[in-house]
Protein backbone atom coordinates (compact mmCIF):
# COMPACT_ATOMS: atom_id res chain seq x y z
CA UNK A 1 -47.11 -6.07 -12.74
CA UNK A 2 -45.45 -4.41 -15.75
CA UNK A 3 -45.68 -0.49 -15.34
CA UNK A 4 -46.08 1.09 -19.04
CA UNK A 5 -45.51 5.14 -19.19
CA UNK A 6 -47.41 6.90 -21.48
CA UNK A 7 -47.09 10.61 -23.18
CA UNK A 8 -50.52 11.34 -23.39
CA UNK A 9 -50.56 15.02 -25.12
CA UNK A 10 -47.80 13.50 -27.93
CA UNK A 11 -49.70 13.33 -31.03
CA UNK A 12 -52.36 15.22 -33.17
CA UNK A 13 -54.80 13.68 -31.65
CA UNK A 14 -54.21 13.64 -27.91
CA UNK A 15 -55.08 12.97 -25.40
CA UNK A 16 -58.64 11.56 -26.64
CA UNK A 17 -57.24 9.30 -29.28
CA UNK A 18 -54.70 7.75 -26.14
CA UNK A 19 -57.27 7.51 -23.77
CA UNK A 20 -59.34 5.40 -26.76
CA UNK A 21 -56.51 3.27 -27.20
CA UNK A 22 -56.04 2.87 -23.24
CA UNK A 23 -59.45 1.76 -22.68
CA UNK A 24 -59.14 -0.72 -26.28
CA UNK A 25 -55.89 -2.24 -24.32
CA UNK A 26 -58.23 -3.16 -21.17
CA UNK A 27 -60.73 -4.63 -23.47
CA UNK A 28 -58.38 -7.09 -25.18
CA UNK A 29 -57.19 -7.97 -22.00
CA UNK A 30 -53.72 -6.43 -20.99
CA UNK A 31 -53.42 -5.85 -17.08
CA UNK A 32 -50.27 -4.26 -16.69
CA UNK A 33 -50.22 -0.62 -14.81
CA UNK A 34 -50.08 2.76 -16.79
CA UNK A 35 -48.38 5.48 -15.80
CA UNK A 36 -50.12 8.67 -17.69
CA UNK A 37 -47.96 12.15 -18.22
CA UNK A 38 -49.68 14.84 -19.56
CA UNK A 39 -52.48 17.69 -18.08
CA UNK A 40 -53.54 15.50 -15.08
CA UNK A 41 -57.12 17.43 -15.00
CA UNK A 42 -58.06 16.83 -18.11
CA UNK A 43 -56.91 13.78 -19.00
CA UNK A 44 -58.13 12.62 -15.51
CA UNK A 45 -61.40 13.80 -17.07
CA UNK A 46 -61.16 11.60 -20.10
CA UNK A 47 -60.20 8.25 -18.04
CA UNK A 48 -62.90 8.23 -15.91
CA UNK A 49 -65.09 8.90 -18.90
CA UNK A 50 -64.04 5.95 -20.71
CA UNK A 51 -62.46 3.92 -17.89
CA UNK A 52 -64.41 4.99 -14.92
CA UNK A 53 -63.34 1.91 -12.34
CA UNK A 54 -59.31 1.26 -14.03
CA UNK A 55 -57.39 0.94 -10.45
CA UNK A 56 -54.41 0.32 -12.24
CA UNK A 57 -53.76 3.76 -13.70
CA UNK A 58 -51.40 6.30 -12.18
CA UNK A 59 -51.02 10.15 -13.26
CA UNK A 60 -48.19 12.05 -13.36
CA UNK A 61 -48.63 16.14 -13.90
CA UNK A 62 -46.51 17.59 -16.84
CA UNK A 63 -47.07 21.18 -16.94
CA UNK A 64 -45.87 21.60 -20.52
CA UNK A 65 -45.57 20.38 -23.69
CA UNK A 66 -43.00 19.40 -26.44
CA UNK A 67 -44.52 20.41 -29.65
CA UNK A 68 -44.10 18.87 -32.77
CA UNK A 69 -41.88 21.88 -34.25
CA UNK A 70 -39.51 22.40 -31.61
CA UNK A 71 -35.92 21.82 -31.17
CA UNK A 72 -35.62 18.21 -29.50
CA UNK A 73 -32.33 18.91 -27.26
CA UNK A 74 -33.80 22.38 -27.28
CA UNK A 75 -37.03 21.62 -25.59
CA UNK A 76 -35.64 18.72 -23.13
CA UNK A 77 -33.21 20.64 -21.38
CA UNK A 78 -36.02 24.08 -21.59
CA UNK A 79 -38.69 22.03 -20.56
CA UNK A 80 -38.05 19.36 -17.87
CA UNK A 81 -41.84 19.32 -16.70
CA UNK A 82 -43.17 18.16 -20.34
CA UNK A 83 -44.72 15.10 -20.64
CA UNK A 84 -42.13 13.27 -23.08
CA UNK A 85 -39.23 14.75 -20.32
CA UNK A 86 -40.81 13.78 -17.59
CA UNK A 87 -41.79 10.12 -19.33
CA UNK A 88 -37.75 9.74 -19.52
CA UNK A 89 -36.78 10.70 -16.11
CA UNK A 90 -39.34 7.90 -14.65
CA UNK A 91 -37.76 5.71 -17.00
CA UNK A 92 -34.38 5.99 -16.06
CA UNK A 93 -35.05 5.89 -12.63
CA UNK A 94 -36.65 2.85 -13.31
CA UNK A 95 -40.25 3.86 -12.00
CA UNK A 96 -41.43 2.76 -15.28
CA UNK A 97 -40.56 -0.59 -17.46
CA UNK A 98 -41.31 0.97 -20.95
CA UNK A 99 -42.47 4.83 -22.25
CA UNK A 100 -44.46 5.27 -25.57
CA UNK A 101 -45.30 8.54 -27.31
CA UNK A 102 -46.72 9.69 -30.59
CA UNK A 103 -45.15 13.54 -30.08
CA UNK A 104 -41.92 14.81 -31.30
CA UNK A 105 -39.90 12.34 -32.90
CA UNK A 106 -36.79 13.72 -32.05
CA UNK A 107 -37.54 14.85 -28.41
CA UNK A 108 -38.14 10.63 -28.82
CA UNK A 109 -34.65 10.02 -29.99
CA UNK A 110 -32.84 12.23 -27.97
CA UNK A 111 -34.05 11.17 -24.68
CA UNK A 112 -33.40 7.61 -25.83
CA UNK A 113 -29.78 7.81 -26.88
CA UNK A 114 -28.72 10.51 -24.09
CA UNK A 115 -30.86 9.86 -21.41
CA UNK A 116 -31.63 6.05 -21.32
CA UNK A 117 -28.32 5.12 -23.36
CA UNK A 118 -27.72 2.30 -25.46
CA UNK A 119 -27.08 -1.61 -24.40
CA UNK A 120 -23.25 -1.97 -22.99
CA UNK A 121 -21.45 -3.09 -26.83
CA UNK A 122 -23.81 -1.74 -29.07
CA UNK A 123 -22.66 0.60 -31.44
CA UNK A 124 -25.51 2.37 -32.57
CA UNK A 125 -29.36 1.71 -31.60
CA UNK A 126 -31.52 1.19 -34.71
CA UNK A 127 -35.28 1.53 -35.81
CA UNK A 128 -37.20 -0.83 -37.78
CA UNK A 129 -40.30 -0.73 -40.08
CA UNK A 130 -42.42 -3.45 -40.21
CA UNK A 131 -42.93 -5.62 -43.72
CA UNK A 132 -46.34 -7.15 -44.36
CA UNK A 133 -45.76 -9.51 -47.03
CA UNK A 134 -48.07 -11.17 -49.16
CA UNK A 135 -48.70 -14.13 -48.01
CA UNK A 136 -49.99 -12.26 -44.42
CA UNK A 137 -46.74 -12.43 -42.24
CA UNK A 138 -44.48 -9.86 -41.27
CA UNK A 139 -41.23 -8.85 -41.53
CA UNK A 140 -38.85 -6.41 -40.60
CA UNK A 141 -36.29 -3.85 -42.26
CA UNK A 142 -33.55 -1.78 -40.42
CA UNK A 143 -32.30 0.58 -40.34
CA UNK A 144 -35.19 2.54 -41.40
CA UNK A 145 -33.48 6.25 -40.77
CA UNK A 146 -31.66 6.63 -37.44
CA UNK A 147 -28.40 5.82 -39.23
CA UNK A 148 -27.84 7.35 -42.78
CA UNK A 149 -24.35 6.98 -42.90
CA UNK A 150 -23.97 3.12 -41.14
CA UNK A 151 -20.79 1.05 -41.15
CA UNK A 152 -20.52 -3.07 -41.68
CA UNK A 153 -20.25 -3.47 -38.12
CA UNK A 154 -23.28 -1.29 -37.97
CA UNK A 155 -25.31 -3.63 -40.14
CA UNK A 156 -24.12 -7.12 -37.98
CA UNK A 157 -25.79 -5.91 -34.92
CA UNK A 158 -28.45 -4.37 -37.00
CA UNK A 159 -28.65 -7.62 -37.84
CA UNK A 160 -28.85 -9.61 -33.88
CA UNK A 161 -31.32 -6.82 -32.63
CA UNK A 162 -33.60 -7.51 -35.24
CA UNK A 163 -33.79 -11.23 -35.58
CA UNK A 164 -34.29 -11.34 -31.57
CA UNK A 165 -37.25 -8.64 -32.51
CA UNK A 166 -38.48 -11.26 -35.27
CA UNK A 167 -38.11 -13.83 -32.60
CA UNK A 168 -39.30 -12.21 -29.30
CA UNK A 169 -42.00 -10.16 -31.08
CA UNK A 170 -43.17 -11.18 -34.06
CA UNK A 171 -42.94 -15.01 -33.18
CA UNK A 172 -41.08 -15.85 -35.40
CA UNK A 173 -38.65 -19.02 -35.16
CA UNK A 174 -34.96 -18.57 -36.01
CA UNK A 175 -35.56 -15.54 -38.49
CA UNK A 176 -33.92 -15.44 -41.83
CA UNK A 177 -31.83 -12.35 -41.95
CA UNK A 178 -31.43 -11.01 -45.78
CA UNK A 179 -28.66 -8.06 -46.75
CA UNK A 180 -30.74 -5.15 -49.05
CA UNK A 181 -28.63 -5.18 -52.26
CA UNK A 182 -28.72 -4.49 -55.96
CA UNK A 183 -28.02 -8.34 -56.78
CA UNK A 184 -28.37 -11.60 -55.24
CA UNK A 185 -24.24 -12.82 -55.74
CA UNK A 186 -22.13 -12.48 -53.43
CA UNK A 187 -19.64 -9.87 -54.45
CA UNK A 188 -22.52 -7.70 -55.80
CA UNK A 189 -23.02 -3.88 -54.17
CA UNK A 190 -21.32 -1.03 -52.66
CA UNK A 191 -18.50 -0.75 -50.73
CA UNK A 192 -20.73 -0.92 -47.33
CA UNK A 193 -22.93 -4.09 -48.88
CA UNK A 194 -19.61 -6.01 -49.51
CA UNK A 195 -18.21 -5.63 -46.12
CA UNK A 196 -21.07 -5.94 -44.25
CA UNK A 197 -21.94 -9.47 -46.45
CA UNK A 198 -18.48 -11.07 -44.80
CA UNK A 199 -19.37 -9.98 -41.58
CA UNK A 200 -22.66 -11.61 -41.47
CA UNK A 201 -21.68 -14.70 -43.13
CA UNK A 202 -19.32 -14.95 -40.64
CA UNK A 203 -21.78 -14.26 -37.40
CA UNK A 204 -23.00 -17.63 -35.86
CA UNK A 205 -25.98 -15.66 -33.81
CA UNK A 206 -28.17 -15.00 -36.80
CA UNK A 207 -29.65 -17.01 -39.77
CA UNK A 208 -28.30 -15.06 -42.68
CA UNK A 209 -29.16 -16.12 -46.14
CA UNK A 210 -27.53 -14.23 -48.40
CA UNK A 211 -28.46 -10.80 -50.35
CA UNK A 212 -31.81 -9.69 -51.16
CA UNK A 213 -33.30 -7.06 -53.93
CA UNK A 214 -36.03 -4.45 -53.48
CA UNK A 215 -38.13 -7.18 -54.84
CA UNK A 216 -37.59 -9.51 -51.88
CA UNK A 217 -38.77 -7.05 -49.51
CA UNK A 218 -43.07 -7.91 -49.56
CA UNK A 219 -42.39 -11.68 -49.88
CA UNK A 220 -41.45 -14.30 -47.14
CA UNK A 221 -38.27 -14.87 -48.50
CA UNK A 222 -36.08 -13.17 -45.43
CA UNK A 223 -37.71 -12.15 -41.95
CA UNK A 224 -35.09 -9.77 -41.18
CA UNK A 225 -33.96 -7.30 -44.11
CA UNK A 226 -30.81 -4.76 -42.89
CA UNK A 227 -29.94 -1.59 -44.89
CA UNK A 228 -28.27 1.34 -44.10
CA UNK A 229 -30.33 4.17 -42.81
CA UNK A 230 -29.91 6.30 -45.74
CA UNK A 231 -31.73 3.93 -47.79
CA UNK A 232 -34.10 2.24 -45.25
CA UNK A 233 -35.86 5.48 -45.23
CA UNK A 234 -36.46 5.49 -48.50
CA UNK A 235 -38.16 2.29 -48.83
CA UNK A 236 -40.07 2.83 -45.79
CA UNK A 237 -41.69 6.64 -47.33
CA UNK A 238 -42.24 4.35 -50.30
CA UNK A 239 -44.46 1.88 -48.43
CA UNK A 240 -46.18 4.20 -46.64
CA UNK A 241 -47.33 5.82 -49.90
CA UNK A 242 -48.73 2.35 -51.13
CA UNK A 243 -51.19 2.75 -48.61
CA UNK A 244 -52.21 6.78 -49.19
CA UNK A 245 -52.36 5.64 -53.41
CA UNK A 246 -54.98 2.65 -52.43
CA UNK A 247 -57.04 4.67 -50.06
CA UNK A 248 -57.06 7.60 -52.30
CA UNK A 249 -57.85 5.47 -55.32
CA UNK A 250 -60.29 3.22 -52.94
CA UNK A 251 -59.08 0.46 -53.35
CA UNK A 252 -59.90 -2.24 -50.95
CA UNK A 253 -57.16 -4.74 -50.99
CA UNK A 254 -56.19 -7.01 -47.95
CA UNK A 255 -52.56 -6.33 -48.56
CA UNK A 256 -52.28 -3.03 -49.39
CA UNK A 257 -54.96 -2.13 -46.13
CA UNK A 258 -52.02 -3.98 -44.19
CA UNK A 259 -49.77 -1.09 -45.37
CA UNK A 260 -51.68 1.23 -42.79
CA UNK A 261 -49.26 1.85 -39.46
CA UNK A 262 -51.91 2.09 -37.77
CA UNK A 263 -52.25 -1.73 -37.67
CA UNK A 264 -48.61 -1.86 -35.57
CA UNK A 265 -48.65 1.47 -33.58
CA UNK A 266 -45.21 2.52 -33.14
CA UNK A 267 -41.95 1.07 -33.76
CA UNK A 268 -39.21 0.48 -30.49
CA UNK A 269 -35.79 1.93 -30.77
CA UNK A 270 -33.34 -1.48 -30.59
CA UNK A 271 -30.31 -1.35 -28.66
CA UNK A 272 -31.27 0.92 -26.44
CA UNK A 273 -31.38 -0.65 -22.00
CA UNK A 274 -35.23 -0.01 -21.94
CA UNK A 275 -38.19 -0.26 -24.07
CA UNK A 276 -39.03 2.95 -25.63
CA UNK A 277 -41.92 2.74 -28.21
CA UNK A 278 -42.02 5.86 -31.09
CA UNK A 279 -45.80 6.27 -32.78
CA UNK A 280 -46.26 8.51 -35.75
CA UNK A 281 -48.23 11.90 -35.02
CA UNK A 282 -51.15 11.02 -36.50
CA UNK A 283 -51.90 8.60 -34.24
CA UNK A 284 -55.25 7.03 -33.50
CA UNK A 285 -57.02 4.71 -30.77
CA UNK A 286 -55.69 1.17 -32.40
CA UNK A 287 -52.28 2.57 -32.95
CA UNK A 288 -52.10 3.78 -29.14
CA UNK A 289 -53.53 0.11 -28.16
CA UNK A 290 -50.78 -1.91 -30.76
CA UNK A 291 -47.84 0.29 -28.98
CA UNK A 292 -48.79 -0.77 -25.79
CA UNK A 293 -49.19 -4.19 -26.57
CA UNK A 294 -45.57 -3.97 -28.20
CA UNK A 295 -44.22 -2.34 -24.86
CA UNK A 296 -45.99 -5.29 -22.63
CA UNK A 297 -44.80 -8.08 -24.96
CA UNK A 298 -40.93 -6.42 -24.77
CA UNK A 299 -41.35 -6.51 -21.22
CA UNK A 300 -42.73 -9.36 -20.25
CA UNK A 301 -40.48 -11.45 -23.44
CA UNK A 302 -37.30 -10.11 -21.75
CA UNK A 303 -36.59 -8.65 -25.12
CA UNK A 304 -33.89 -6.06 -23.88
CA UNK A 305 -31.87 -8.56 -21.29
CA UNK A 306 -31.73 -10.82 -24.66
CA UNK A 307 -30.24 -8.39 -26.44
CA UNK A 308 -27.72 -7.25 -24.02
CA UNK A 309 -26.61 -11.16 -23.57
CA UNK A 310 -26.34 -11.72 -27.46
CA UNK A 311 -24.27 -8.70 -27.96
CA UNK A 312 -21.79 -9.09 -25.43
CA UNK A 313 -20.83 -12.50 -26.87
């Protein structure tokens, strides 16, 4: 059985709103075993309120905290008995298959490059954003702000991570993989666009059709849009405010509601050798259900052996 680690004082709203979205994961279905860090008394306290008879649900005592403002190398080397810490060591050891939190983003990224360590040929691990299109599918974009400053050979395995993503996750067939550009012609872009476009003409492990504009992004024209970090970010802050403009303005629109991340829960860091799962702070129940149910499927799919196999080709 699949053994999913969970911070459970990461977030605003912890650890009710990830004991809501434990007990939402059981009820949908999902059997795999889940390994809580955080206050053991009181979130002990919470469980059996809202999953009194769960046998499959193991605690593990973190004494501390890493809070939202701290330093991220800081507070792991300081703090060794926080939750998020602790969440890492079981990982590595291999006492857990996957570890999700919705607390300090970077404490999140530092224990995933430093202490888990990226796939054997990887270059640099990535994070994605997810795309809902119009038409009701989804696609991805990366690099969405782990990499400002990326390289062309950056952008190739940007590239392979995300279309086996696309593929493992999303269920999505031999994804189309489009290049973020300021033009559709080859030839068209930066110095970095240009490159990268030879490189993943060239690469025989991905379906790559060409460039695509800003415009491309919320239509099913490419499953699998790579960018450099830098500017990834940008579009990402941009979609994310589509959603705050229609709520404010209430506006109830079946796309635009599909802009709210709390449809997707987190996002995984690719390229990394295990399945680490990064929520946003303001988590709630569904989001803490939807990262779990990412973490199972990237176990159970086999996502990270895939990756390692496709990059060392």
């Amino acid at each position: 059985m699949n053994r999913i680690g969970i911070d459970m004082m990461g977030g605003d709203h912890a650890p009710l709103e990830a004991v809501k979205g434990l007990y939402s994961f059981r009820q949908a279905g999902n059997q795999a075993t889940l390994v809580l860090f955080g206050n053991e008394p009181i979130i002990r306290s919470l469980v059996e309120t809202h999953l009194p008879d769960d046998k499959h649900i193991e605690y593990v005592h973190a004494a501390s905290v890493i809070e939202m403002h701290e330093h991220p190398t800081k507070a792991l080397k300081e703090k060794p008995d926080a939750s998020i810490s602790l969440g890492f060591k079981y990982l590595s050891e291999g006492s857990i298959d996957a570890f999700i939190s919705a607390g300090n983003t970077g404490a999140m990224m530092v224990g995933s490059l430093f202490t888990i360590k990226p796939i054997e040929g990887v270059l640099r691990p990535t994070i994605g954003a997810y795309l809902p299109r119009e038409e009701g599918s989804l696609g991805v974009l990366l690099d969405v702000g782990l990499n400002a400053d990326s390289k062309p050979e950056n952008l190739n395995q940007f590239a392979i991570l995300g279309s086996l993503f696309a593929e493992h996750i999303l269920g999505i067939p031999e994804p189309k993989v489009g290049l973020l550009n300021l033009g559709e012609e080859e030839g068209k872009g930066n110095m970095l666009t240009q490159a990268a476009y030879t490189l993943l003409k060239e690469n025989t492990r991905i379906q790559f059709i060409g460039n695509v504009e800003g415009r491309d992004l919320l239509v099913n024209k490419a499953d699998v849009i790579v960018c450099d970090g830098f500017t990834g970010n940008v579009v990402l802050k941009m979609a994310e405010s589509v959603y705050d403009i229609a709520h404010r303005r209430q506006i109830n629109d079946a796309h635009f509601n599909r802009f709210n991340f709390e449809i997707y829960g987190g996002v995984p860091v690719l390229g990394i050798s295990k399945p680490v799962i990064i929520g946003h702070g303001i988590s709630h129940e569904t989001a803490f259900k939807n990262m779990l149910q990412t973490a199972d499927r990237m176990i159970r799919t086999n996502l990270i052996g895939s990756m390692a196999t496709q990059i060392s080709i």
